[in-house]
N, C-alpha and C. Protein backbone atom coordinates (compact mmCIF):
# COMPACT_ATOMS: atom_id res chain seq x y z
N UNK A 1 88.87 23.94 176.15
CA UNK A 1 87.74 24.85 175.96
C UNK A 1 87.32 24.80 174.50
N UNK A 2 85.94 24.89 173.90
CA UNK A 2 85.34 24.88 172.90
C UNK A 2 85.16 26.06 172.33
N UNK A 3 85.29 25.65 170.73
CA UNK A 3 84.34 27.17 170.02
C UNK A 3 83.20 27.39 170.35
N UNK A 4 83.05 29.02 170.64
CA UNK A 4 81.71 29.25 171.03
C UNK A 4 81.02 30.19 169.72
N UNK A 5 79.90 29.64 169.47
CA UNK A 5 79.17 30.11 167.95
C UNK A 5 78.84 31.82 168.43
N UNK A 6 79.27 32.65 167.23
CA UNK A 6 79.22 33.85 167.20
C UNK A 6 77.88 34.36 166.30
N UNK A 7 77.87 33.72 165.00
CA UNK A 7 77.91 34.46 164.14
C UNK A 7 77.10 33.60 162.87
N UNK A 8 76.16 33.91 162.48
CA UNK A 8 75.48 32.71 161.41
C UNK A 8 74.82 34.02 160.27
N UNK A 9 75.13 33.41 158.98
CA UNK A 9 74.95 34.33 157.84
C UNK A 9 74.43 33.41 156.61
N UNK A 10 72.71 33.61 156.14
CA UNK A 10 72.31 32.40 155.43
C UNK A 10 72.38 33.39 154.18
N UNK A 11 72.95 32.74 153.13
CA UNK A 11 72.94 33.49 151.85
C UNK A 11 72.45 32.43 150.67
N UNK A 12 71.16 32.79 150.23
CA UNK A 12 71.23 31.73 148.81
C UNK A 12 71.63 32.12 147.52
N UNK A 13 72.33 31.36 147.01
CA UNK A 13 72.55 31.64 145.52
C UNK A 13 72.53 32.47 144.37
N UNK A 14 73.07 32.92 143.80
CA UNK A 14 72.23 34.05 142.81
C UNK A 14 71.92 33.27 141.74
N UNK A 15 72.20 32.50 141.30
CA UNK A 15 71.78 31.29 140.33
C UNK A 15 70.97 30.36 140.71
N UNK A 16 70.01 29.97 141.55
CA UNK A 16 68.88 29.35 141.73
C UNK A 16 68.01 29.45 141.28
N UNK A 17 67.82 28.97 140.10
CA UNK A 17 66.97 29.05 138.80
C UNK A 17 66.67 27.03 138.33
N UNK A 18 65.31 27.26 137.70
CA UNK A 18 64.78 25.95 137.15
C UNK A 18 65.50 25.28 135.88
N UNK A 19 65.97 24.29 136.15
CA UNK A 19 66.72 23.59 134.66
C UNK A 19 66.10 23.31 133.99
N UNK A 20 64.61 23.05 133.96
CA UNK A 20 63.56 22.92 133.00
C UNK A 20 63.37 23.77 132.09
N UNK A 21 62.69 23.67 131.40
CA UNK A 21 62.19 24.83 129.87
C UNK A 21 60.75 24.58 130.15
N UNK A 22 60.19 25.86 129.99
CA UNK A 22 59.07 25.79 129.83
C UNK A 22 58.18 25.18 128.71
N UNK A 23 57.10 24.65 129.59
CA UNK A 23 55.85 23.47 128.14
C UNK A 23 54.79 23.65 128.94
N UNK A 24 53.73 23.09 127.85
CA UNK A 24 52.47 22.86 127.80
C UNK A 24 52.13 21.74 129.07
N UNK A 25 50.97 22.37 130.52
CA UNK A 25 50.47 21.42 131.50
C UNK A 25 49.47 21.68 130.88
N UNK A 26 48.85 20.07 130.73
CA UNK A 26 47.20 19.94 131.02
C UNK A 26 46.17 19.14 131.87
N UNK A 27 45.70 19.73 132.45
CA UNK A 27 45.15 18.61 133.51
C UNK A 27 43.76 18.06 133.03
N UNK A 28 43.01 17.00 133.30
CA UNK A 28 42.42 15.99 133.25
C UNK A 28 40.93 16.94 133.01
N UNK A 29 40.58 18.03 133.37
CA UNK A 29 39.76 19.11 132.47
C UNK A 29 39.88 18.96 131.09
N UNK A 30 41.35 18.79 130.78
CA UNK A 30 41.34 19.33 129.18
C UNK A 30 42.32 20.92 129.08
N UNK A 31 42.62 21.49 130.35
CA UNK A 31 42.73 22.61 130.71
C UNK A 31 44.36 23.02 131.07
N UNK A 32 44.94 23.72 129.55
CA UNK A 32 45.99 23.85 129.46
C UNK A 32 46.86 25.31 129.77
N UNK A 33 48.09 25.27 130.20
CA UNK A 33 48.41 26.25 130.32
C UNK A 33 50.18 26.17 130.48
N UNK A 34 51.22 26.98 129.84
CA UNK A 34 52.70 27.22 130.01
C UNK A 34 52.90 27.63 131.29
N UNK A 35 54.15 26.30 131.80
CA UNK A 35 54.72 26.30 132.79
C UNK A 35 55.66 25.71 133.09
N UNK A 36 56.85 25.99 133.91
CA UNK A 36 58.02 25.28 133.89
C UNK A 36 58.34 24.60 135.33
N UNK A 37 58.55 23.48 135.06
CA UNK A 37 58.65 22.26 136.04
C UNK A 37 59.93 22.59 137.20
N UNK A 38 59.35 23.18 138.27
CA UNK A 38 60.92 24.04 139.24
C UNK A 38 60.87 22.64 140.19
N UNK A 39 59.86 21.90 140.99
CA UNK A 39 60.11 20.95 141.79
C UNK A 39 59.52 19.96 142.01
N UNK A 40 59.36 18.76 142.35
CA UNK A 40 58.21 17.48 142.85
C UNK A 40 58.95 16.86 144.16
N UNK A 41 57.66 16.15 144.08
CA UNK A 41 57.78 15.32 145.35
C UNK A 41 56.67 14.48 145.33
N UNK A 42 56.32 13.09 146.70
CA UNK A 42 55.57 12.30 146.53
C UNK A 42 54.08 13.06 146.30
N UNK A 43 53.85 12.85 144.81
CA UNK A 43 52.44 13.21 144.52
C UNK A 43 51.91 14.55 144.21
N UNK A 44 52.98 15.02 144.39
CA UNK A 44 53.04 16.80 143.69
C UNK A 44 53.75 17.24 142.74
N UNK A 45 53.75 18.31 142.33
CA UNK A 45 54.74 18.56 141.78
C UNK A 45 54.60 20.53 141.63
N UNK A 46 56.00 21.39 141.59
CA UNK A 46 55.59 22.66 142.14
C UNK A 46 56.04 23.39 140.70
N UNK A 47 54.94 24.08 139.67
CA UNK A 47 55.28 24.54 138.82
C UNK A 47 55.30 26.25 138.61
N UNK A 48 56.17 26.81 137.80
CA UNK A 48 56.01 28.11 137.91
C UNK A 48 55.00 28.95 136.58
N UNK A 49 54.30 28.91 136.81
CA UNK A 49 53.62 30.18 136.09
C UNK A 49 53.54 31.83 135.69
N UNK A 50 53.59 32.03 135.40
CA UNK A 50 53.45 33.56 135.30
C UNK A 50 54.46 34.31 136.15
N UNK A 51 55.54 33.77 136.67
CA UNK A 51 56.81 34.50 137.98
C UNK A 51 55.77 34.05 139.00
N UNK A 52 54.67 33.23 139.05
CA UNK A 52 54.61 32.24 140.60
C UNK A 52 54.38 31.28 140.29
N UNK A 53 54.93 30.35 141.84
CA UNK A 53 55.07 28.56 141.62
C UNK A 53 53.65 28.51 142.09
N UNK A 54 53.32 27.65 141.47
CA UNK A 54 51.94 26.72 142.18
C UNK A 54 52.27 25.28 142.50
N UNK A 55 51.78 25.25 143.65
CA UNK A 55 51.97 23.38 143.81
C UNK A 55 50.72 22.43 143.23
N UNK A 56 51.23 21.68 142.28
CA UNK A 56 49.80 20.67 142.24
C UNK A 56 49.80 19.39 142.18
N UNK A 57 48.64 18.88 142.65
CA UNK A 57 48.53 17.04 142.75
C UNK A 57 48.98 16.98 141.81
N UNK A 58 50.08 15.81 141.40
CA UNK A 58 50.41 14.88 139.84
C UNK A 58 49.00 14.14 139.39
N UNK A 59 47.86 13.32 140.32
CA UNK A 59 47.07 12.88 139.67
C UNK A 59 46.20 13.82 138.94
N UNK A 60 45.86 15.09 139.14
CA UNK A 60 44.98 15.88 138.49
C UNK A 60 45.49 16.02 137.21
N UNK A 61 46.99 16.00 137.09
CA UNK A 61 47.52 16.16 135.52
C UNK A 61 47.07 14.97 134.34
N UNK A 62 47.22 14.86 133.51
CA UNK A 62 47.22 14.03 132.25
C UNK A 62 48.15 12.92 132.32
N UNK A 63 48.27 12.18 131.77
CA UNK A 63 49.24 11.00 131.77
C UNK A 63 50.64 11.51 131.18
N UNK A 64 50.31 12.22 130.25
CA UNK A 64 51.44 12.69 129.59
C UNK A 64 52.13 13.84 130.43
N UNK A 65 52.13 14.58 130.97
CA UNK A 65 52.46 15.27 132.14
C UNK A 65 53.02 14.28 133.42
N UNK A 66 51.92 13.38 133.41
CA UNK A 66 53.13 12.71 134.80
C UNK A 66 53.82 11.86 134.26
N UNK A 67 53.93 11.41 132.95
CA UNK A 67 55.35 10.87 132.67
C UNK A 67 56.31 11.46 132.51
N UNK A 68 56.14 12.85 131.85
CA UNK A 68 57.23 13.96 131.83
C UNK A 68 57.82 14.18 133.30
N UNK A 69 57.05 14.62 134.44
CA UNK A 69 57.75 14.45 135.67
C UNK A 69 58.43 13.30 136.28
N UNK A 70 58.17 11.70 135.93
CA UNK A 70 58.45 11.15 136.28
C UNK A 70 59.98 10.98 135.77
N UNK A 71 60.13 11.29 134.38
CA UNK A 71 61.42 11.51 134.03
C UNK A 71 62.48 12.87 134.22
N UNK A 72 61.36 13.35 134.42
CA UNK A 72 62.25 15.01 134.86
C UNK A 72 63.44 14.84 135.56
N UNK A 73 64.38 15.41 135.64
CA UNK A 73 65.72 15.06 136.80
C UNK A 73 65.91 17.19 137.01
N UNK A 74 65.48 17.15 138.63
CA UNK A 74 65.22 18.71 138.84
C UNK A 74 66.32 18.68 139.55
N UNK A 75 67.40 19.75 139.39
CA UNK A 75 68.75 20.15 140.38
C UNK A 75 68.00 21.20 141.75
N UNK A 76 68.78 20.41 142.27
CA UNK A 76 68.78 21.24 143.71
C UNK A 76 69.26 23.02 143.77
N UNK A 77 68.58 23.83 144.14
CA UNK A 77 68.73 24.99 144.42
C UNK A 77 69.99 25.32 144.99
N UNK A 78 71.01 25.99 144.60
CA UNK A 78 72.51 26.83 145.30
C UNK A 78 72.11 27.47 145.97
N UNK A 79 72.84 26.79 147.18
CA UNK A 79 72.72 28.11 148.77
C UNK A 79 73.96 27.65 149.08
N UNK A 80 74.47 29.15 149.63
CA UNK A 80 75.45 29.22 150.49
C UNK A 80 75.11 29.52 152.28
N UNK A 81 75.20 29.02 152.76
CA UNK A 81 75.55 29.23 154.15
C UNK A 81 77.21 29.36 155.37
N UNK A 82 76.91 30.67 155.96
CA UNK A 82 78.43 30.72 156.32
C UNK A 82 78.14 30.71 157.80
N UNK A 83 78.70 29.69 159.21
CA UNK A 83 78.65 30.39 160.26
C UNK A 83 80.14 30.52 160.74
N UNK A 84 80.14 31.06 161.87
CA UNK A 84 81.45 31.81 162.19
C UNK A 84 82.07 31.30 164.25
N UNK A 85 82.84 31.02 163.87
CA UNK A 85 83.00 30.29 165.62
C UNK A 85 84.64 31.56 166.52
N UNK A 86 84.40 31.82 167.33
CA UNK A 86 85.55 32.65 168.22
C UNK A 86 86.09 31.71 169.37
N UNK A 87 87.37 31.65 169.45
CA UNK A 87 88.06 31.02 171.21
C UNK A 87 89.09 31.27 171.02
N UNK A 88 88.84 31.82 172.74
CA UNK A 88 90.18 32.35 173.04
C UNK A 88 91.19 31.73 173.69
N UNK A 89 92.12 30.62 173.86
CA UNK A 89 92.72 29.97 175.09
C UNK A 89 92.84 31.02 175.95
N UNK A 90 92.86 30.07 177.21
CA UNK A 90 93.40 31.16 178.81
C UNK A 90 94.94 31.32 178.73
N UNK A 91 95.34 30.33 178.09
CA UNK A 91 97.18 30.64 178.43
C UNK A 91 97.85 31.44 177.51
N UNK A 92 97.05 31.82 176.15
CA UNK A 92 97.75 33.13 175.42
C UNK A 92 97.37 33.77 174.80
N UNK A 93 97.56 35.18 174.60
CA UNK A 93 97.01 36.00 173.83
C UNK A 93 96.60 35.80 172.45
N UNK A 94 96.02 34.88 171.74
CA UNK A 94 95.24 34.38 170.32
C UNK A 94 94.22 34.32 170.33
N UNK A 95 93.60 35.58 169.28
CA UNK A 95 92.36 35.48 168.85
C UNK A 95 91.83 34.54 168.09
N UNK A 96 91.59 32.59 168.19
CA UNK A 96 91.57 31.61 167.35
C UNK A 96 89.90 31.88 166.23
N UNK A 97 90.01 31.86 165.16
CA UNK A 97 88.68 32.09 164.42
C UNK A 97 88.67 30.66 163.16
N UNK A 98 86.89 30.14 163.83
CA UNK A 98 86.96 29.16 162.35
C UNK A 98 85.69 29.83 161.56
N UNK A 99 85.57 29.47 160.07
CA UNK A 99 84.32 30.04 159.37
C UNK A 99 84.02 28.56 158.70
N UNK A 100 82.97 28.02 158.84
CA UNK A 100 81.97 27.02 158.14
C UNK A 100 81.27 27.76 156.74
N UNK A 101 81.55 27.22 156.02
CA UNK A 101 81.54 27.39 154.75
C UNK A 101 80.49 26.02 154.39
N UNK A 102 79.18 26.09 154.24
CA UNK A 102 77.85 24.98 153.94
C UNK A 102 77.63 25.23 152.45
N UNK A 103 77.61 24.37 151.80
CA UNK A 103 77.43 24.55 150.38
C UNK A 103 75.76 23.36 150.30
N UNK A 104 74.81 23.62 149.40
CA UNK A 104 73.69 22.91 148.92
C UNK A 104 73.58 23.25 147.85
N UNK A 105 72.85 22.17 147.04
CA UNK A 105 73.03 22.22 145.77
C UNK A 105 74.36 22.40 144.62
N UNK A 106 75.45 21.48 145.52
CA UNK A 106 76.24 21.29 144.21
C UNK A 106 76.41 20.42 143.11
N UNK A 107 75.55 19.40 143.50
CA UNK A 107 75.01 19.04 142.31
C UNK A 107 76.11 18.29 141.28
N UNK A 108 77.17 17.62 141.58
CA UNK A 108 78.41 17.08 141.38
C UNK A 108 79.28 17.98 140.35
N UNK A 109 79.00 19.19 140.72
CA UNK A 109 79.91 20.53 140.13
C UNK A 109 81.55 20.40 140.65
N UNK A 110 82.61 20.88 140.28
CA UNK A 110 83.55 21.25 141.09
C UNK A 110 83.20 23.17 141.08
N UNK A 111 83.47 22.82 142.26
CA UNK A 111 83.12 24.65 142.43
C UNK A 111 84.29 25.58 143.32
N UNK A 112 84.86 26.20 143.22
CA UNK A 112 85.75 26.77 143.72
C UNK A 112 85.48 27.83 145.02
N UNK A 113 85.96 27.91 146.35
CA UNK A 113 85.63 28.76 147.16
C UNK A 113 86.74 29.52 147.79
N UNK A 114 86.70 30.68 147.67
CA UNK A 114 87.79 31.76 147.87
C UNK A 114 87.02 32.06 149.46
N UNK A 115 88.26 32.26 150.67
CA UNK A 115 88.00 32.67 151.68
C UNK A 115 88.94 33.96 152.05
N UNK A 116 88.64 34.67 152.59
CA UNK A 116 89.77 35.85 152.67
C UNK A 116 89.49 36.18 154.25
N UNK A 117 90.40 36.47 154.79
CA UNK A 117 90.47 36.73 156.36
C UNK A 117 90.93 38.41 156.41
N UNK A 118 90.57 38.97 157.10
CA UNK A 118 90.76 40.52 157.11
C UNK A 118 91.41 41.20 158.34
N UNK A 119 92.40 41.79 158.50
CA UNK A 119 92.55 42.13 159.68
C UNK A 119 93.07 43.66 159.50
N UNK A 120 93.28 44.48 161.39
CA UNK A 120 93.56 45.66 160.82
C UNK A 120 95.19 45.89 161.88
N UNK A 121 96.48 45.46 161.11
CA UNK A 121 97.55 45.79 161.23
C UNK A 121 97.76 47.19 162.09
N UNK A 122 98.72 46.75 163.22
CA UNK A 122 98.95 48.04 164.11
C UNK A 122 100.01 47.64 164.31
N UNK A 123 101.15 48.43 165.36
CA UNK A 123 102.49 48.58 165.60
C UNK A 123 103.07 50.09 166.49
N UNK A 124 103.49 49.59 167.27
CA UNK A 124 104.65 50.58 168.25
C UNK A 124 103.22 51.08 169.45
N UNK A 125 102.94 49.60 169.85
CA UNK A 125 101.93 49.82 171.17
C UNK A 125 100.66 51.21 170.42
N UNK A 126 100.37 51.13 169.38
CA UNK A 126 98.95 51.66 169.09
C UNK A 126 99.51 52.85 167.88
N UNK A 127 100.50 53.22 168.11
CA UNK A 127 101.62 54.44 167.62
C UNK A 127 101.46 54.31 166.14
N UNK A 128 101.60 53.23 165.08
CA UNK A 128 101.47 52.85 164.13
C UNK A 128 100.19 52.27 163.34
N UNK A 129 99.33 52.96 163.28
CA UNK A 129 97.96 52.34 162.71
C UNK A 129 98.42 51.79 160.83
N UNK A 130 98.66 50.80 160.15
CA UNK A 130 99.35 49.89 159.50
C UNK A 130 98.19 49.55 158.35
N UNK A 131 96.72 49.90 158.81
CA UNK A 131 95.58 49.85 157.97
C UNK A 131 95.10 48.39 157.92
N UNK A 132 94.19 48.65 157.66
CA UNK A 132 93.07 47.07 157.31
C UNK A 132 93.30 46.63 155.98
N UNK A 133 93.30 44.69 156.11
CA UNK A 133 94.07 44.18 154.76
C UNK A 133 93.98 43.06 154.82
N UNK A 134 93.90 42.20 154.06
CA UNK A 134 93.80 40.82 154.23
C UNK A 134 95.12 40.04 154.44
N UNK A 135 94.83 38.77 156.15
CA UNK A 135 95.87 38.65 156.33
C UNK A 135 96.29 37.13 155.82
N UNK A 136 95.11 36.76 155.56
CA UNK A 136 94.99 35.15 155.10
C UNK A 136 94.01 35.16 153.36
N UNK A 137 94.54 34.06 152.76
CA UNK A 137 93.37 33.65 151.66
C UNK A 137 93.37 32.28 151.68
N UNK A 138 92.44 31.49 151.80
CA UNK A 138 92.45 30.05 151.53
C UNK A 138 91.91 30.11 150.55
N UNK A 139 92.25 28.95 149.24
CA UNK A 139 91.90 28.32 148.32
C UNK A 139 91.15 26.76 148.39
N UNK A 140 90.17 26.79 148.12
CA UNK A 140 89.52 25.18 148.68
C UNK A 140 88.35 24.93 146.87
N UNK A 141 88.35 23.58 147.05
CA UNK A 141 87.53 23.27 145.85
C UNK A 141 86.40 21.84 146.32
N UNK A 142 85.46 22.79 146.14
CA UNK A 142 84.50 21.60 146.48
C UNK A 142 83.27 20.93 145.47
N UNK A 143 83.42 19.55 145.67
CA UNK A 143 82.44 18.87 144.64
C UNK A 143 81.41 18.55 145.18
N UNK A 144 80.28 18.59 146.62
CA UNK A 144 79.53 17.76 146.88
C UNK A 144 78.79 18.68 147.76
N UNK A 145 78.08 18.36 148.58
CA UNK A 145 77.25 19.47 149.32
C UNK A 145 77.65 18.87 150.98
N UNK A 146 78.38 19.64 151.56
CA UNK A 146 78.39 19.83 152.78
C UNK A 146 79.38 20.67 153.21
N UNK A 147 79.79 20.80 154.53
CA UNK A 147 80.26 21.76 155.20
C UNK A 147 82.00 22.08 155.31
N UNK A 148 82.86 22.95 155.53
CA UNK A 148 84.09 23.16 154.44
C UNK A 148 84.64 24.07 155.73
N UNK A 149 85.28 23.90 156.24
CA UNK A 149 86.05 24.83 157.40
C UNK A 149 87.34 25.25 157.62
N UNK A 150 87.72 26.57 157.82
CA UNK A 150 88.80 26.90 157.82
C UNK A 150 88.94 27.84 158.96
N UNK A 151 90.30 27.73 159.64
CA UNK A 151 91.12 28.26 160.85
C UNK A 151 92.14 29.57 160.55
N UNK A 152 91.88 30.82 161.00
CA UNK A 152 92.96 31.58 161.03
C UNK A 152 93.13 32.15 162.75
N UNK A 153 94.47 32.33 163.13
CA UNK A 153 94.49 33.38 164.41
C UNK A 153 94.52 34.74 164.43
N UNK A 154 94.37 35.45 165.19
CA UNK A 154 94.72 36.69 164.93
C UNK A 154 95.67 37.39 166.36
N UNK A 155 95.36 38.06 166.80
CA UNK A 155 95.63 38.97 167.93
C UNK A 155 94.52 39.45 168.74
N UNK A 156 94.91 39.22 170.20
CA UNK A 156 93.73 39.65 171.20
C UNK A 156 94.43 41.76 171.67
N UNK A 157 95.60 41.80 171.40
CA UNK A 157 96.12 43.00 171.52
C UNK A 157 95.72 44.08 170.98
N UNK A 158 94.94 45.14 171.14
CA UNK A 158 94.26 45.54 170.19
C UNK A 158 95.83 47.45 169.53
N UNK A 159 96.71 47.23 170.60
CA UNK A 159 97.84 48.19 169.88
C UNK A 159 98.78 47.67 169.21
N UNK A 160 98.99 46.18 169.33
CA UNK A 160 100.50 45.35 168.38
C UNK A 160 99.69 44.10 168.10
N UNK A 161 100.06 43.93 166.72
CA UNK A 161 99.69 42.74 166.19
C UNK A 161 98.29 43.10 165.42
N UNK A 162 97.76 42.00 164.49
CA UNK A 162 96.70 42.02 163.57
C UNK A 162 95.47 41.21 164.33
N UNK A 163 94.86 42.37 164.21
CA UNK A 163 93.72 42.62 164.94
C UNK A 163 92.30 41.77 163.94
N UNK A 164 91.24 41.02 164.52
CA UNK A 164 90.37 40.14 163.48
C UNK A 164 89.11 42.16 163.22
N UNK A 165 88.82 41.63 161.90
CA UNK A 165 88.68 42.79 161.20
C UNK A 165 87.22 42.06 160.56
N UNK A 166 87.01 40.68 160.42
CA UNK A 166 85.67 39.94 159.70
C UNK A 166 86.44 39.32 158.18
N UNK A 167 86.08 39.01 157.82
CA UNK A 167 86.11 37.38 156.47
C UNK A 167 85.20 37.78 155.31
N UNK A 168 85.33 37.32 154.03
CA UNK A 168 84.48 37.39 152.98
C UNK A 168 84.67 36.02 152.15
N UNK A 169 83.41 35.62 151.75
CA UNK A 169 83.85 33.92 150.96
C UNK A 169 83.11 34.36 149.31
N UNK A 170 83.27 33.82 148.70
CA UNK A 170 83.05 33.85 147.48
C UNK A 170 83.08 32.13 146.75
N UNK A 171 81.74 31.97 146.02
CA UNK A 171 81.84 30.39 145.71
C UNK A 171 81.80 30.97 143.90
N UNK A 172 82.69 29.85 142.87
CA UNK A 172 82.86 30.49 141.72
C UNK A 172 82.44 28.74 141.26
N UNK A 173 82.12 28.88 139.89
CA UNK A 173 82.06 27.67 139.33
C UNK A 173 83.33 27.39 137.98
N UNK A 174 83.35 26.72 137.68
CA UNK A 174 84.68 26.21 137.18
C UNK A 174 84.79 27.15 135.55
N UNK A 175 83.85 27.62 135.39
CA UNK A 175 83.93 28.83 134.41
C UNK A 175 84.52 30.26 134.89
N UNK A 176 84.37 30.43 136.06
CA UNK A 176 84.38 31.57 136.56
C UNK A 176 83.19 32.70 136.96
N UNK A 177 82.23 31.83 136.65
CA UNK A 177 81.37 32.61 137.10
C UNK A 177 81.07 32.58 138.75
N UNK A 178 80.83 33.88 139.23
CA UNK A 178 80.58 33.91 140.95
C UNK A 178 78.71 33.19 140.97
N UNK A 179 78.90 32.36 141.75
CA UNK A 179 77.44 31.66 142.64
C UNK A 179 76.82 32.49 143.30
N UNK A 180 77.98 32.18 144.34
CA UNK A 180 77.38 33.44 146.29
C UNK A 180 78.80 34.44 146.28
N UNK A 181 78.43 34.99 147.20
CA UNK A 181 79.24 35.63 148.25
C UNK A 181 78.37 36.37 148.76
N UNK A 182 79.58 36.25 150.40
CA UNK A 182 79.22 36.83 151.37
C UNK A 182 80.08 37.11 152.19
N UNK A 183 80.25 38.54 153.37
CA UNK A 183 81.05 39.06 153.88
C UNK A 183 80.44 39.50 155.27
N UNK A 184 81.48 39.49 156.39
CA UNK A 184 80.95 39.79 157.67
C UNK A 184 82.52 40.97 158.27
N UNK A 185 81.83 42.52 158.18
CA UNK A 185 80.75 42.78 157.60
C UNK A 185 80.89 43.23 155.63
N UNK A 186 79.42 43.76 155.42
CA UNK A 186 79.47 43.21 153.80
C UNK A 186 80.28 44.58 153.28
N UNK A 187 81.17 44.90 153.80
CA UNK A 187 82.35 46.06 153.46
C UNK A 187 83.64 44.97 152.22
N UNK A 188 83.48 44.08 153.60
CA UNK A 188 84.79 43.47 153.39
C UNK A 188 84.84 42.77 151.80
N UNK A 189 83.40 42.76 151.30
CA UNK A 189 83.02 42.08 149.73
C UNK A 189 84.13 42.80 149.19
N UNK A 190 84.41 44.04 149.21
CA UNK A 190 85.66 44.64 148.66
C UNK A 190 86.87 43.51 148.07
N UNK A 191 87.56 43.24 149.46
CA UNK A 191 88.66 42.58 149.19
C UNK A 191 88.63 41.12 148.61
N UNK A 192 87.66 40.86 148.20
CA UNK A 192 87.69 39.73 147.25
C UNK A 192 88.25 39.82 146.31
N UNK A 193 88.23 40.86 145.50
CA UNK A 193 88.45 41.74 144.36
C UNK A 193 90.14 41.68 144.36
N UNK A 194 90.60 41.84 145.86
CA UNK A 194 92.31 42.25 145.82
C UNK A 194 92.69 40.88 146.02
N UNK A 195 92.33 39.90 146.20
CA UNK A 195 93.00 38.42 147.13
C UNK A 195 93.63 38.60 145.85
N UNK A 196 95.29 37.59 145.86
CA UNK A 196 95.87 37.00 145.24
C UNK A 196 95.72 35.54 145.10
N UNK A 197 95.58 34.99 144.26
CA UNK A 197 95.23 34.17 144.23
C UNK A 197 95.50 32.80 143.06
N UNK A 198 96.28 31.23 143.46
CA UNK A 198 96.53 30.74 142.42
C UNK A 198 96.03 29.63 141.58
N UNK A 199 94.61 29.79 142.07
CA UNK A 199 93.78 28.36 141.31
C UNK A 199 92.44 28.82 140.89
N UNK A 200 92.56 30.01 140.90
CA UNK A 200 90.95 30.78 140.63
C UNK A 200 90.62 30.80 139.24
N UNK A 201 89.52 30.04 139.01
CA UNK A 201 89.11 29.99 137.57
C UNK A 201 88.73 31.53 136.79
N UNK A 202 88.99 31.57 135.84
CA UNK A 202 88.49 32.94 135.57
C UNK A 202 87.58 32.94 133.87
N UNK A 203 86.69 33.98 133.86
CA UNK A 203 85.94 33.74 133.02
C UNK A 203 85.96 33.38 131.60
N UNK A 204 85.39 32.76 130.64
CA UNK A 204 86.02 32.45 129.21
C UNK A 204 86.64 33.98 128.59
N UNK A 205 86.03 34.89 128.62
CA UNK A 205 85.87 35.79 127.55
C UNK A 205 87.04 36.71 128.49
N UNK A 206 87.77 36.46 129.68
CA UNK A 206 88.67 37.01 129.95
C UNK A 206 90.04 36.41 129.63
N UNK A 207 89.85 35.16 129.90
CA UNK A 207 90.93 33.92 129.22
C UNK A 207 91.11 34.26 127.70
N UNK A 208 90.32 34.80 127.21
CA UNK A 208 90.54 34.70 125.45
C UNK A 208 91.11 36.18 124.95
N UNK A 209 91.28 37.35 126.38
CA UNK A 209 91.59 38.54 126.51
C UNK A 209 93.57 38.25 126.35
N UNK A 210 93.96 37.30 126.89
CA UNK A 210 95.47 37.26 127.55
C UNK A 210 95.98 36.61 126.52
């Protein structure tokens, strides 16, 4: 029997920002104006103005403008995408859970992704409520843009055993700064905060604290 898709959560980036600096466009008017080079493509190119992009023909620009694009090298936008898969076998009580972890725009970064699995601990047939807590953390490091998956079980019992409670991922870059995160549901952003954890980059100005 197959995973059956539950659960899809599109999150982009909080750092999706233009690597360009803003300069002087002028187009073939004579007709100039500050703007920073966010994207192209065959025969366009999409600039931002004033906090909006405009798309415009490259031939309407100046020569000097489409050589600047032609050399431009524009990074791809950071998105995170998370979906979420459930199965149950028929022959035993396991709640099996995978989470797809889609990364775009990494851009030959190493980037670090914290996964945390959440569950809510019970005991003595319901008698013992044990509290909600994370029962898993994976550590994964990814350099390239595609898809990143990880497996935890849980319990289909809902009075003994650890019960699935939802997941939180967090993508960090090799400074320590956080990219994305995202949590299902977005409670669980909490326990990012508590994972233990032994390859997690952490920020300069905290490193220079210790």
């Amino acid at each position: 029997m197959g995973f059956s898709l539950l659960l899809m959560v599109v999150l982009t980036g909080t750092n999706a920002q233009a690597s360009e600096e803003p300069r002087m466009w002028t187009n073939l008017k004579g007709n100039s104006v500050t703007g920073i080079l966010v994207e192209k493509g065959d025969g366009w190119v999409k600039v931002e103005i004033k906090s909006k992009v405009h798309k415009i023909e490259l031939d309407t620009l100046s020569k000097e403008d489409q050589e600047y694009v032609k050399k431009a090298k524009i990074s791809k936008k950071f998105a995170l995408r998370v979906t979420t898969e459930s199965h149950k076998p028929d022959d035993i009580e396991v709640d099996e859970r995978k989470v797809h972890v889609e990364l775009e725009g990494v851009d030959g970064r190493k980037l670090y992704c914290l996964v945390v699995w959440i569950a809510r601990f019970q005991s003595g047939q319901g008698t013992r409520n044990e509290g909600t807590r994370i029962k898993y953390v994976v550590e994964d490091f990814c350099d390239k843009d595609g898809k990143y998956s990880h497996e935890a079980s849980f319990s289909l019992d809902q009075k003994d055993g650890q019960v699935y409670k939802g997941y939180a991922v967090r993508i960090l870059d090799k400074e320590g700064n956080t990219l994305a995160e995202t949590a299902d549901p977005s409670s669980n952003l909490t326990f990012l905060d508590k994972a233990r954890t032994s390859y997690k980059p952490e920020p300069k100005d905290t490193q220079d604290e210790d």
